[in-house]
PDB file of N, CA and C in Angstrom:
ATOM      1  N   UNK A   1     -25.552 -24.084-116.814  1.00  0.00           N
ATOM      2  CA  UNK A   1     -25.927 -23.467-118.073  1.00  0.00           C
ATOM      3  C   UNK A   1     -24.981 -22.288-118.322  1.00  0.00           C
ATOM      4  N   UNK A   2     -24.608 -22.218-119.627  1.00  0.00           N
ATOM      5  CA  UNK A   2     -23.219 -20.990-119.510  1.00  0.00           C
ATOM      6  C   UNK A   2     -24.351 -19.822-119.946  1.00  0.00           C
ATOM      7  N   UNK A   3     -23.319 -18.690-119.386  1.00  0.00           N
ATOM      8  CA  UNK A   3     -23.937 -17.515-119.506  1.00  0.00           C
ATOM      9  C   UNK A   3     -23.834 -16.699-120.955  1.00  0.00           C
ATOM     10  N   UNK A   4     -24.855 -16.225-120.847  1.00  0.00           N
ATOM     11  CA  UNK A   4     -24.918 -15.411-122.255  1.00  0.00           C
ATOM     12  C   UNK A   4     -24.646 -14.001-122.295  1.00  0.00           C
ATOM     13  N   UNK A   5     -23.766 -14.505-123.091  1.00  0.00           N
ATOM     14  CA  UNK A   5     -22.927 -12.673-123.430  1.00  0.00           C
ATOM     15  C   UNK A   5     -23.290 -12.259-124.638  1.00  0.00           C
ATOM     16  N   UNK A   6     -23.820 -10.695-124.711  1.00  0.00           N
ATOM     17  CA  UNK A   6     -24.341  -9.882-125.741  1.00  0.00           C
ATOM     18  C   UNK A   6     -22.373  -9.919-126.820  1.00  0.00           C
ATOM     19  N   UNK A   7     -22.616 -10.281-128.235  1.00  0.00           N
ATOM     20  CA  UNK A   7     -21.809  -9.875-129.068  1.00  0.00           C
ATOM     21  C   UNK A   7     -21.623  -8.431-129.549  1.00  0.00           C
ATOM     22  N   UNK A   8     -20.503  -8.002-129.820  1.00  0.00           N
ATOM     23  CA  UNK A   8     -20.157  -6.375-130.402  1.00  0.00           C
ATOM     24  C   UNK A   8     -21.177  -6.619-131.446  1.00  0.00           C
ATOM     25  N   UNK A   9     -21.654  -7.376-132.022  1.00  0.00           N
ATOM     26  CA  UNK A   9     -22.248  -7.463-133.432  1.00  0.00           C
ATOM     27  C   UNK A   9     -24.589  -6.608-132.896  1.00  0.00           C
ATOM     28  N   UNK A  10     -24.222  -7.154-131.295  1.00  0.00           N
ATOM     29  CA  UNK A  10     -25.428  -6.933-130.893  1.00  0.00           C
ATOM     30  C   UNK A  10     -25.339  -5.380-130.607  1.00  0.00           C
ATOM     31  N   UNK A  11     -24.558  -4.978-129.955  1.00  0.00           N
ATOM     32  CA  UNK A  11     -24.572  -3.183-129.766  1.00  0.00           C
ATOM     33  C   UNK A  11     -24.394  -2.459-130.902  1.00  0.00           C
ATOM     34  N   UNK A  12     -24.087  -3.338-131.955  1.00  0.00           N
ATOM     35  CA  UNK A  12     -23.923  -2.590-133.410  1.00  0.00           C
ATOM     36  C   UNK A  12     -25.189  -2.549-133.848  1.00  0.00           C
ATOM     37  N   UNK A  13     -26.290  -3.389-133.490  1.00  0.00           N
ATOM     38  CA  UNK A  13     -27.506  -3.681-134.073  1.00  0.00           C
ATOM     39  C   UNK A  13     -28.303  -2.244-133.620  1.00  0.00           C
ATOM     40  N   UNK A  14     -27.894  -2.534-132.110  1.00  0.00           N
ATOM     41  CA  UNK A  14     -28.761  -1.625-131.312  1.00  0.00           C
ATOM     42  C   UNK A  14     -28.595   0.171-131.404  1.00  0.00           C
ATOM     43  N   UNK A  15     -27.227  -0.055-131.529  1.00  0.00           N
ATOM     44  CA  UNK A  15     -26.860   1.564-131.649  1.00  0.00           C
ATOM     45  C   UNK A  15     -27.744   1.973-133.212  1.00  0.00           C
ATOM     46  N   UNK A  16     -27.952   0.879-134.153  1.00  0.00           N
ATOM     47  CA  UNK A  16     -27.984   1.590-135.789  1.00  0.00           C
ATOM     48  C   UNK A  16     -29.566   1.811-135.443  1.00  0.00           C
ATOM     49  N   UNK A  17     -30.168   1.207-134.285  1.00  0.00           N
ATOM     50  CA  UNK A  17     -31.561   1.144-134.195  1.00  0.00           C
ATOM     51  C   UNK A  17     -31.547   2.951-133.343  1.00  0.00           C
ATOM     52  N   UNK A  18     -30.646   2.891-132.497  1.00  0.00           N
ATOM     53  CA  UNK A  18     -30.590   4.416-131.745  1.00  0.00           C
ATOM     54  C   UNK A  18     -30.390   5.184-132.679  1.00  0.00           C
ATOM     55  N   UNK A  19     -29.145   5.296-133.748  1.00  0.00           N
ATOM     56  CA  UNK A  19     -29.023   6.350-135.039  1.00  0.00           C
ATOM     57  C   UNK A  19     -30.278   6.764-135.776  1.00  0.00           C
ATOM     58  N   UNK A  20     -30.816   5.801-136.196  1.00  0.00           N
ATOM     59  CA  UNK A  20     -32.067   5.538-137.027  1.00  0.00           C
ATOM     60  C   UNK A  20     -32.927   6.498-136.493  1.00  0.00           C
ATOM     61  N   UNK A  21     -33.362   6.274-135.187  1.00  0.00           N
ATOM     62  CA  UNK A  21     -34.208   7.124-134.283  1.00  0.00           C
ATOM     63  C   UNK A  21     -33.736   8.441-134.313  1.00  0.00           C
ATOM     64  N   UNK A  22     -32.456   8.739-134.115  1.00  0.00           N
ATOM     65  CA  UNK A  22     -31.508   9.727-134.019  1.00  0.00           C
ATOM     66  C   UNK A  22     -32.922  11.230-133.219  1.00  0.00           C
ATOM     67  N   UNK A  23     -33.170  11.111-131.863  1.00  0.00           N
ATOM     68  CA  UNK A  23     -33.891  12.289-131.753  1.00  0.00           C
ATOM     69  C   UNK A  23     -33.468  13.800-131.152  1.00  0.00           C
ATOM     70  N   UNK A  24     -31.876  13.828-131.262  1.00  0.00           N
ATOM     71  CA  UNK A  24     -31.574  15.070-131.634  1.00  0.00           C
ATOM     72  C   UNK A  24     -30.840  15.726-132.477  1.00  0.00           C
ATOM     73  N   UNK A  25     -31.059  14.377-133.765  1.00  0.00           N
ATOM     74  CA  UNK A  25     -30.302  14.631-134.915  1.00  0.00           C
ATOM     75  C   UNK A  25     -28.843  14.946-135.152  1.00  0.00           C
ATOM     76  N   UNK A  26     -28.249  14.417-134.434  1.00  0.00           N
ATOM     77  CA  UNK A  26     -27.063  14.126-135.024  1.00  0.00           C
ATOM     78  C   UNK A  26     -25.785  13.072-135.224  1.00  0.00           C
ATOM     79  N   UNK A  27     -27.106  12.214-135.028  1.00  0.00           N
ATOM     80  CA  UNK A  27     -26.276  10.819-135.454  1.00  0.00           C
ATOM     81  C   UNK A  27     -25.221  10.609-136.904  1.00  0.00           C
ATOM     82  N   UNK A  28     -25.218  11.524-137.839  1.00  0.00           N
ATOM     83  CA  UNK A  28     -24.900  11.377-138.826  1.00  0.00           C
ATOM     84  C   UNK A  28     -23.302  12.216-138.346  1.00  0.00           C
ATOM     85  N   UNK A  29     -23.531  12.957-137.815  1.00  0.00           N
ATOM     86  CA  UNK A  29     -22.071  13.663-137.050  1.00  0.00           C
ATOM     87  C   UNK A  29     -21.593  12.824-135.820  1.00  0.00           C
ATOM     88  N   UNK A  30     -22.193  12.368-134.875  1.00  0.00           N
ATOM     89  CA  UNK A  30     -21.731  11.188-133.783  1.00  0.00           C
ATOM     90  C   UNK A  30     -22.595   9.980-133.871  1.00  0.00           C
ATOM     91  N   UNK A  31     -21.856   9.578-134.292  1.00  0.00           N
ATOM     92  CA  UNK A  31     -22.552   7.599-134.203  1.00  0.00           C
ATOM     93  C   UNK A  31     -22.199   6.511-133.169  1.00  0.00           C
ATOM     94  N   UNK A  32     -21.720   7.594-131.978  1.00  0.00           N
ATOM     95  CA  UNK A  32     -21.689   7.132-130.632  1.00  0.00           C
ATOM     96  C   UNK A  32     -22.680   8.012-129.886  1.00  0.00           C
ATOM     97  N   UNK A  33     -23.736   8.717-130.070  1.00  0.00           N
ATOM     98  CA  UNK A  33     -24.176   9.690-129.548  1.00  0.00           C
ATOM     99  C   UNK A  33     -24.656   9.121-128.014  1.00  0.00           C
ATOM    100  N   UNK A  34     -25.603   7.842-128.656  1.00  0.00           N
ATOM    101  CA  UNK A  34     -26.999   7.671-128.328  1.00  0.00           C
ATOM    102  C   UNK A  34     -26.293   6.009-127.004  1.00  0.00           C
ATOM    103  N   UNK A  35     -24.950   6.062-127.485  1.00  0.00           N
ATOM    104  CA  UNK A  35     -24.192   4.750-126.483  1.00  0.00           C
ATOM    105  C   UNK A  35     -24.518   4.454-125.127  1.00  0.00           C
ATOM    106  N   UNK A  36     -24.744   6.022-124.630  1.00  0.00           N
ATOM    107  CA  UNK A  36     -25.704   5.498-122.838  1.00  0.00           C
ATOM    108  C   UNK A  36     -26.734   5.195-122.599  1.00  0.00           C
ATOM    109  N   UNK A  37     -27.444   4.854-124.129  1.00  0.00           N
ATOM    110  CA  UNK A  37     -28.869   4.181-123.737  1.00  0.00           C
ATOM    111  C   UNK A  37     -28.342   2.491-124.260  1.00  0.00           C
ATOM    112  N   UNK A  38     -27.049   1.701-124.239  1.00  0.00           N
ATOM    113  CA  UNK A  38     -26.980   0.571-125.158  1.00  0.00           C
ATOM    114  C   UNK A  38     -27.165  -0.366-124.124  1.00  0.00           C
ATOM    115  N   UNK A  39     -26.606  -0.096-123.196  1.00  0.00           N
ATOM    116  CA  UNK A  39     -26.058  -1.169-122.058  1.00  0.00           C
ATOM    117  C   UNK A  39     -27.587  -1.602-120.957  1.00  0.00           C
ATOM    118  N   UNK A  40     -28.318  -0.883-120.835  1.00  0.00           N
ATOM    119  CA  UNK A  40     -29.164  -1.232-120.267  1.00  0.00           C
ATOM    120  C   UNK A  40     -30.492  -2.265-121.155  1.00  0.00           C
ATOM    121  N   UNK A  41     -30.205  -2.355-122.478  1.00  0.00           N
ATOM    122  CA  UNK A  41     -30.634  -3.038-123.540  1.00  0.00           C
ATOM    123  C   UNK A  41     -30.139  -4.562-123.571  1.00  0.00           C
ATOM    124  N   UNK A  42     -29.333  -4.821-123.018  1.00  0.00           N
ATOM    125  CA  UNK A  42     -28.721  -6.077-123.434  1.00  0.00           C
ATOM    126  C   UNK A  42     -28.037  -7.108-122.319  1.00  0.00           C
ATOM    127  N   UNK A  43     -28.575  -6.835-120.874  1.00  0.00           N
ATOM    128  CA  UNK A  43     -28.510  -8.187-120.225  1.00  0.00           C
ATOM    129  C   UNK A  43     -29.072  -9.229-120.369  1.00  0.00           C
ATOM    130  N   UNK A  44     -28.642 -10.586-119.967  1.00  0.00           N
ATOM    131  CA  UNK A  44     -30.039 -11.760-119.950  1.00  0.00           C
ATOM    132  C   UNK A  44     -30.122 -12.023-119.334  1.00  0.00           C
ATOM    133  N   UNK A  45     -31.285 -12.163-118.591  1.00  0.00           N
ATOM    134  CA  UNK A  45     -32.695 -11.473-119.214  1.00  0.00           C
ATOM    135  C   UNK A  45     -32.498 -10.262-118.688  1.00  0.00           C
ATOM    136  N   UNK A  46     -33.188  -9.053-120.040  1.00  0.00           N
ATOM    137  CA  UNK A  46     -33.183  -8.032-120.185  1.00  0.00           C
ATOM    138  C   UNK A  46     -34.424  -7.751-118.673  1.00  0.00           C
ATOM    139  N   UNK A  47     -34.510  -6.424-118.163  1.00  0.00           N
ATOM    140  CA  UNK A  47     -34.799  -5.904-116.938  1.00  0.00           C
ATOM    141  C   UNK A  47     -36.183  -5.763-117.193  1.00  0.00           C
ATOM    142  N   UNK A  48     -36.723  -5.752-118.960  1.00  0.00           N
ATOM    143  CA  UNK A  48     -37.266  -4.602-119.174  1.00  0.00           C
ATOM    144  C   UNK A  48     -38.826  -5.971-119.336  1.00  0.00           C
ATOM    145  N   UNK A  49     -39.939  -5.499-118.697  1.00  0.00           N
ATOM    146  CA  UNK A  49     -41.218  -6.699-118.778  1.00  0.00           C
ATOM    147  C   UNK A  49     -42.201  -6.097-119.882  1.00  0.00           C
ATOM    148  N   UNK A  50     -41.962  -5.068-120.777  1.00  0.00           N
ATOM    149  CA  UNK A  50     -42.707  -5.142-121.494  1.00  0.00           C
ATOM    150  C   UNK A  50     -42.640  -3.525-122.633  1.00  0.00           C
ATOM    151  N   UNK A  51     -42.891  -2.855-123.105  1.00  0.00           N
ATOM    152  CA  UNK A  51     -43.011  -1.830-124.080  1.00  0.00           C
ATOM    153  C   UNK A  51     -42.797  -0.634-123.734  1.00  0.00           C
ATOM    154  N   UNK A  52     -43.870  -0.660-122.061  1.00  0.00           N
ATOM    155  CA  UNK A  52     -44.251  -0.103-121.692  1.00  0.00           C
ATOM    156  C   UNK A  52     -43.125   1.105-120.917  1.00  0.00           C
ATOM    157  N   UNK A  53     -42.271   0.326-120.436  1.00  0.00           N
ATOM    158  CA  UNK A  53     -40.796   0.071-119.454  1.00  0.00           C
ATOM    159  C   UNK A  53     -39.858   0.841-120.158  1.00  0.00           C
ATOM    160  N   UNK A  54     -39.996   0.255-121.657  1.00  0.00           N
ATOM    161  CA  UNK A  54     -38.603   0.784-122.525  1.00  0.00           C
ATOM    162  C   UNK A  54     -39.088   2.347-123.067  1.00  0.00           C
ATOM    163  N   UNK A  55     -40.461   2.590-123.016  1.00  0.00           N
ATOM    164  CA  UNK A  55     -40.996   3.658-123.542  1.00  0.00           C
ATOM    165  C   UNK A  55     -40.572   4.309-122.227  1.00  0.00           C
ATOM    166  N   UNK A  56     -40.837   4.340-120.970  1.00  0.00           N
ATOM    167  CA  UNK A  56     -40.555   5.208-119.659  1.00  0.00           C
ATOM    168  C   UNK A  56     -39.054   5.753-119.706  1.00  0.00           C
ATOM    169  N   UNK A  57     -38.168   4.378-119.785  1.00  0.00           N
ATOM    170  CA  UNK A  57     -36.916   5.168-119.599  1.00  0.00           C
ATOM    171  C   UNK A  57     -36.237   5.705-121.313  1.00  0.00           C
ATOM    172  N   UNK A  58     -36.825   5.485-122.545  1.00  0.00           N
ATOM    173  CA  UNK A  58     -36.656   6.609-123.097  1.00  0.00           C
ATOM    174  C   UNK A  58     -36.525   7.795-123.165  1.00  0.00           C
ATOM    175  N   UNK A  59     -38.063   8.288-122.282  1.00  0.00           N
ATOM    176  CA  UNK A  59     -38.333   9.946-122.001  1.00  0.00           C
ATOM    177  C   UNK A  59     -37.712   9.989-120.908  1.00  0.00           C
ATOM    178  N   UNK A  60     -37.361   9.449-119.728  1.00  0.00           N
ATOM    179  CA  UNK A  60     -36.487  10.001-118.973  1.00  0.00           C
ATOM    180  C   UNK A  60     -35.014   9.777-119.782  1.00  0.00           C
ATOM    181  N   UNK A  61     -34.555   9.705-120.669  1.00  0.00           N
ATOM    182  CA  UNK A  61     -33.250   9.548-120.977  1.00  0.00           C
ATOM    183  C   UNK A  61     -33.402  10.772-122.107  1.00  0.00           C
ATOM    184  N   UNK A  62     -34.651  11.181-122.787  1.00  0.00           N
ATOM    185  CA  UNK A  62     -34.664  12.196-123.391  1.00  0.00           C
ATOM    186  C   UNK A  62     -35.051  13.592-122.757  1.00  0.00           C
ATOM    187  N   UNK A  63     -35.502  13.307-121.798  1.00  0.00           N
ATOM    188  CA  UNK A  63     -35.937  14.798-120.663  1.00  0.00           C
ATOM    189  C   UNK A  63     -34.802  15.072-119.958  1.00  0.00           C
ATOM    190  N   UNK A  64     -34.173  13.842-119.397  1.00  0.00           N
ATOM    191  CA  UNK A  64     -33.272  14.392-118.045  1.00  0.00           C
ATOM    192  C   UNK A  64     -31.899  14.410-118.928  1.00  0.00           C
ATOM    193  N   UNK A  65     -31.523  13.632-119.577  1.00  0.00           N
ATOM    194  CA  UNK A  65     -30.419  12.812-120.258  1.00  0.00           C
ATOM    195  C   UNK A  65     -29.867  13.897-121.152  1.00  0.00           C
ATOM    196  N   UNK A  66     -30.599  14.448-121.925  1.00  0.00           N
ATOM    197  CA  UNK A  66     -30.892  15.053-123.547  1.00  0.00           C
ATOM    198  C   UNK A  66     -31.665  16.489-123.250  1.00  0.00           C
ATOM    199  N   UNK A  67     -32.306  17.035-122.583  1.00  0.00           N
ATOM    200  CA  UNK A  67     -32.801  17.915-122.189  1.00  0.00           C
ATOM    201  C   UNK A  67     -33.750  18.418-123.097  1.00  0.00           C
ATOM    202  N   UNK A  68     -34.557  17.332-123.475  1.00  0.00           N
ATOM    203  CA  UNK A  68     -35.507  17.347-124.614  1.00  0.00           C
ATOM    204  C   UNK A  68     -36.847  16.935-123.936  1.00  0.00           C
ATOM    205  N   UNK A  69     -37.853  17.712-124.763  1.00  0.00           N
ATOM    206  CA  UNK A  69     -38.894  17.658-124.148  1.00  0.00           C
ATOM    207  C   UNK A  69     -39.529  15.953-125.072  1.00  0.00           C
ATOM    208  N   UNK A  70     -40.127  15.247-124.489  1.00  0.00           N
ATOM    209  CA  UNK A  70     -40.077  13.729-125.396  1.00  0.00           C
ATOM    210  C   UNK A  70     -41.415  13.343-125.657  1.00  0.00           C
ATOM    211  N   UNK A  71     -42.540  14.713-125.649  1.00  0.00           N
ATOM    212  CA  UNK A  71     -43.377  14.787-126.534  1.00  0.00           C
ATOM    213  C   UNK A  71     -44.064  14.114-127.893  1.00  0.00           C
ATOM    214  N   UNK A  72     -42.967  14.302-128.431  1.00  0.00           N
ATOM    215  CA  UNK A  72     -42.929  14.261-129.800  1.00  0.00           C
ATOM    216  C   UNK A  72     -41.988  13.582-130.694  1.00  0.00           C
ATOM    217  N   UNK A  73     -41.517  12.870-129.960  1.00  0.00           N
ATOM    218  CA  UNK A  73     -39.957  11.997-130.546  1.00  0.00           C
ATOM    219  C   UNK A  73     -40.266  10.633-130.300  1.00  0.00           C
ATOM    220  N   UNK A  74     -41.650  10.049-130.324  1.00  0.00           N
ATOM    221  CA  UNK A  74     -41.807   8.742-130.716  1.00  0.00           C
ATOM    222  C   UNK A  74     -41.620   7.793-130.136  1.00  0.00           C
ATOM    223  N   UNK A  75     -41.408   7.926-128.400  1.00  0.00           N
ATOM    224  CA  UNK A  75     -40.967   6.675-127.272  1.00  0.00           C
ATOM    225  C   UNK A  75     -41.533   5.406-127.641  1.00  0.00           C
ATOM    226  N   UNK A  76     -42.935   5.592-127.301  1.00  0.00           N
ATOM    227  CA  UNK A  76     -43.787   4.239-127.805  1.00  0.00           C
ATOM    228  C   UNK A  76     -43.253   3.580-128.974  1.00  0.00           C
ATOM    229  N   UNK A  77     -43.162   3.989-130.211  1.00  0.00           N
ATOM    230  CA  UNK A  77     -42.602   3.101-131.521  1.00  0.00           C
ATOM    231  C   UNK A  77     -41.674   2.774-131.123  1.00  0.00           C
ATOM    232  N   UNK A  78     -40.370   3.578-130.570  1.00  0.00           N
ATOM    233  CA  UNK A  78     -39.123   2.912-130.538  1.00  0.00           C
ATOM    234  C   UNK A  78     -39.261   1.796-129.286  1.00  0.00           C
ATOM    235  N   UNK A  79     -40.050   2.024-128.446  1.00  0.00           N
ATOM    236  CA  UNK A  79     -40.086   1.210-127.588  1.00  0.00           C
ATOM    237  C   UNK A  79     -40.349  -0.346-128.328  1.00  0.00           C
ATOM    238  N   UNK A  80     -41.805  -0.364-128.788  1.00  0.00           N
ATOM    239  CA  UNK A  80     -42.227  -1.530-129.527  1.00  0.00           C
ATOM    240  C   UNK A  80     -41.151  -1.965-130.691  1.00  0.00           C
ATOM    241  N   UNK A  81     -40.148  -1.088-131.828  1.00  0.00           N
ATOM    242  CA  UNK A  81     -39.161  -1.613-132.240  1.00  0.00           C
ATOM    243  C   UNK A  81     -37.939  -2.551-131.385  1.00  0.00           C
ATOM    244  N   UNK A  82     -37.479  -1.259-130.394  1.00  0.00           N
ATOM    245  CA  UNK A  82     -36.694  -2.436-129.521  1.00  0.00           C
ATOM    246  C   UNK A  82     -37.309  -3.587-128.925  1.00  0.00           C
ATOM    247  N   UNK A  83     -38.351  -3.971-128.035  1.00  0.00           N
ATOM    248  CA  UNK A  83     -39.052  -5.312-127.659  1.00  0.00           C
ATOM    249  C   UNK A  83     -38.913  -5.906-129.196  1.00  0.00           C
ATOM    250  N   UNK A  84     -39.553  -5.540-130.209  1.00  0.00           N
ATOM    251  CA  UNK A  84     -39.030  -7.206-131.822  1.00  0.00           C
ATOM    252  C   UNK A  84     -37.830  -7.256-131.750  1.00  0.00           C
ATOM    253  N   UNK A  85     -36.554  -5.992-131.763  1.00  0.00           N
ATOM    254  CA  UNK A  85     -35.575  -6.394-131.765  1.00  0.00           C
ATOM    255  C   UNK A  85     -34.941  -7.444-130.867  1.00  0.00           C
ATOM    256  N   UNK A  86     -35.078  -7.292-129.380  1.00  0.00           N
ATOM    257  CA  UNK A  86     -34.769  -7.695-128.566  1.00  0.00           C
ATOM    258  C   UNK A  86     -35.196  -9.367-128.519  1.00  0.00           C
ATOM    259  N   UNK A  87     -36.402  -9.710-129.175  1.00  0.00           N
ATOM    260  CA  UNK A  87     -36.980 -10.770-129.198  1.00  0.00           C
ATOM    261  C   UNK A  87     -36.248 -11.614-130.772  1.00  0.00           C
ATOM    262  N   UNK A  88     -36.201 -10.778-131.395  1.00  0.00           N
ATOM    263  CA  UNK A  88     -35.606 -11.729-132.581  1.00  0.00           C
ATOM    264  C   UNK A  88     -33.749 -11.655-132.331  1.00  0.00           C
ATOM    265  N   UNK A  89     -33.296 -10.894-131.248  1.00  0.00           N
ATOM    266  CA  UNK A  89     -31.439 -11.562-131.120  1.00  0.00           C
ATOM    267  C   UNK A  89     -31.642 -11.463-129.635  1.00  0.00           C
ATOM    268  N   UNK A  90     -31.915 -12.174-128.571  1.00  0.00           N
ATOM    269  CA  UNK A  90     -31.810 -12.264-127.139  1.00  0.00           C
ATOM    270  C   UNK A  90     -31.682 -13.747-127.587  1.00  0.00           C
ATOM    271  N   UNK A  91     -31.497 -13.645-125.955  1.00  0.00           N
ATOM    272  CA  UNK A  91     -30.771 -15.501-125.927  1.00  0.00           C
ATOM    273  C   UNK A  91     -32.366 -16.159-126.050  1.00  0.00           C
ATOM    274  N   UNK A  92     -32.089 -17.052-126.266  1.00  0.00           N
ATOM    275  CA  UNK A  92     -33.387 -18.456-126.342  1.00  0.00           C
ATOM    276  C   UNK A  92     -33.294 -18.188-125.000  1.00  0.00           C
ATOM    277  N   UNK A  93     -35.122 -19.142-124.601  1.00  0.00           N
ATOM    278  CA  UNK A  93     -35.645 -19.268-123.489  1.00  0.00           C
ATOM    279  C   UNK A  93     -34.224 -20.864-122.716  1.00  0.00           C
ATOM    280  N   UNK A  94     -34.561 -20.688-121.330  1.00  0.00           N
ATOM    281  CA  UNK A  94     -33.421 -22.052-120.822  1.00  0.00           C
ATOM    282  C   UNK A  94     -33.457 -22.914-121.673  1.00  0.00           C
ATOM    283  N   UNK A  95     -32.579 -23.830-121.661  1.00  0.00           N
ATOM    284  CA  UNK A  95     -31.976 -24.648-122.300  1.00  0.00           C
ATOM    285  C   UNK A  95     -32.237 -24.577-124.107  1.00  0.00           C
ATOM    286  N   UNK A  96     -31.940 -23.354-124.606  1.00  0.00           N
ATOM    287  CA  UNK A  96     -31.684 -23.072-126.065  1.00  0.00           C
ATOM    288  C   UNK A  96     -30.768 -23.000-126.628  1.00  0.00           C
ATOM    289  N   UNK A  97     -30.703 -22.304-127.535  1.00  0.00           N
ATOM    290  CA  UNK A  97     -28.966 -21.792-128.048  1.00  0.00           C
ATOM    291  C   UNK A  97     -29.300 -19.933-128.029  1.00  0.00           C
ATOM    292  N   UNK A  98     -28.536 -19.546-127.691  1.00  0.00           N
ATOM    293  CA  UNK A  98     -28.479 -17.932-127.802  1.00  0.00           C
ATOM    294  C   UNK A  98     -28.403 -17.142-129.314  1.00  0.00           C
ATOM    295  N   UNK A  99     -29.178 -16.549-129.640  1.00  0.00           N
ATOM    296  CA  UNK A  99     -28.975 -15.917-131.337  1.00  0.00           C
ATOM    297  C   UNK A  99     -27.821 -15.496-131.404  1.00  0.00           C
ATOM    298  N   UNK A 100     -27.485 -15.530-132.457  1.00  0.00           N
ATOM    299  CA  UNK A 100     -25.808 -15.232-133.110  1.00  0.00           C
ATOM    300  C   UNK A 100     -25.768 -13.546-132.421  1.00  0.00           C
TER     301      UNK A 100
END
């Protein structure tokens, strides 16, 4: 079965989903800000088993990462945005075709 490789078109998806979020505001000045959270988003199969996972290493990527307290900057939503994202462009289950 050949392996599935994430497209530039997929870290473009993901980063506009990190801008969007933008939680120390200044995505509009760096639109590479948020790039060390991309890569752990997009193996197959992704690492991550559920909402719960992507919400954890948010706040550690906004506490330790960002030196932001992550209170108040919305882990859970973005978490549950990335899992639809991830589910509507990840590869099909075995023997599928991989989303564009």
């Amino acid at each position: 079965m050949p392996t599935w490789t994430p497209s530039a078109v997929l870290f473009d998806n993901l980063r506009y989903l990190l801008n969007e979020w933008d939680p120390i505001g200044v995505a509009d000045l760096s639109q590479d800000e948020y790039d060390c959270m991309l890569a752990p988003f997009v193996p197959a199969p992704p690492p991550w088993h559920h909402a719960g996972e992507i919400g954890e290493f948010l706040w550690y990527e906004l506490e330790d990462h960002f030196g932001l307290d992550p209170v108040d900057h919305g882990t859970d939503a973005v978490a549950d945005r990335l899992i639809a994202w991830w589910s509507a462009v990840g590869p099909a289950p075995a023997g599928g075709t991989p989303a564009p």
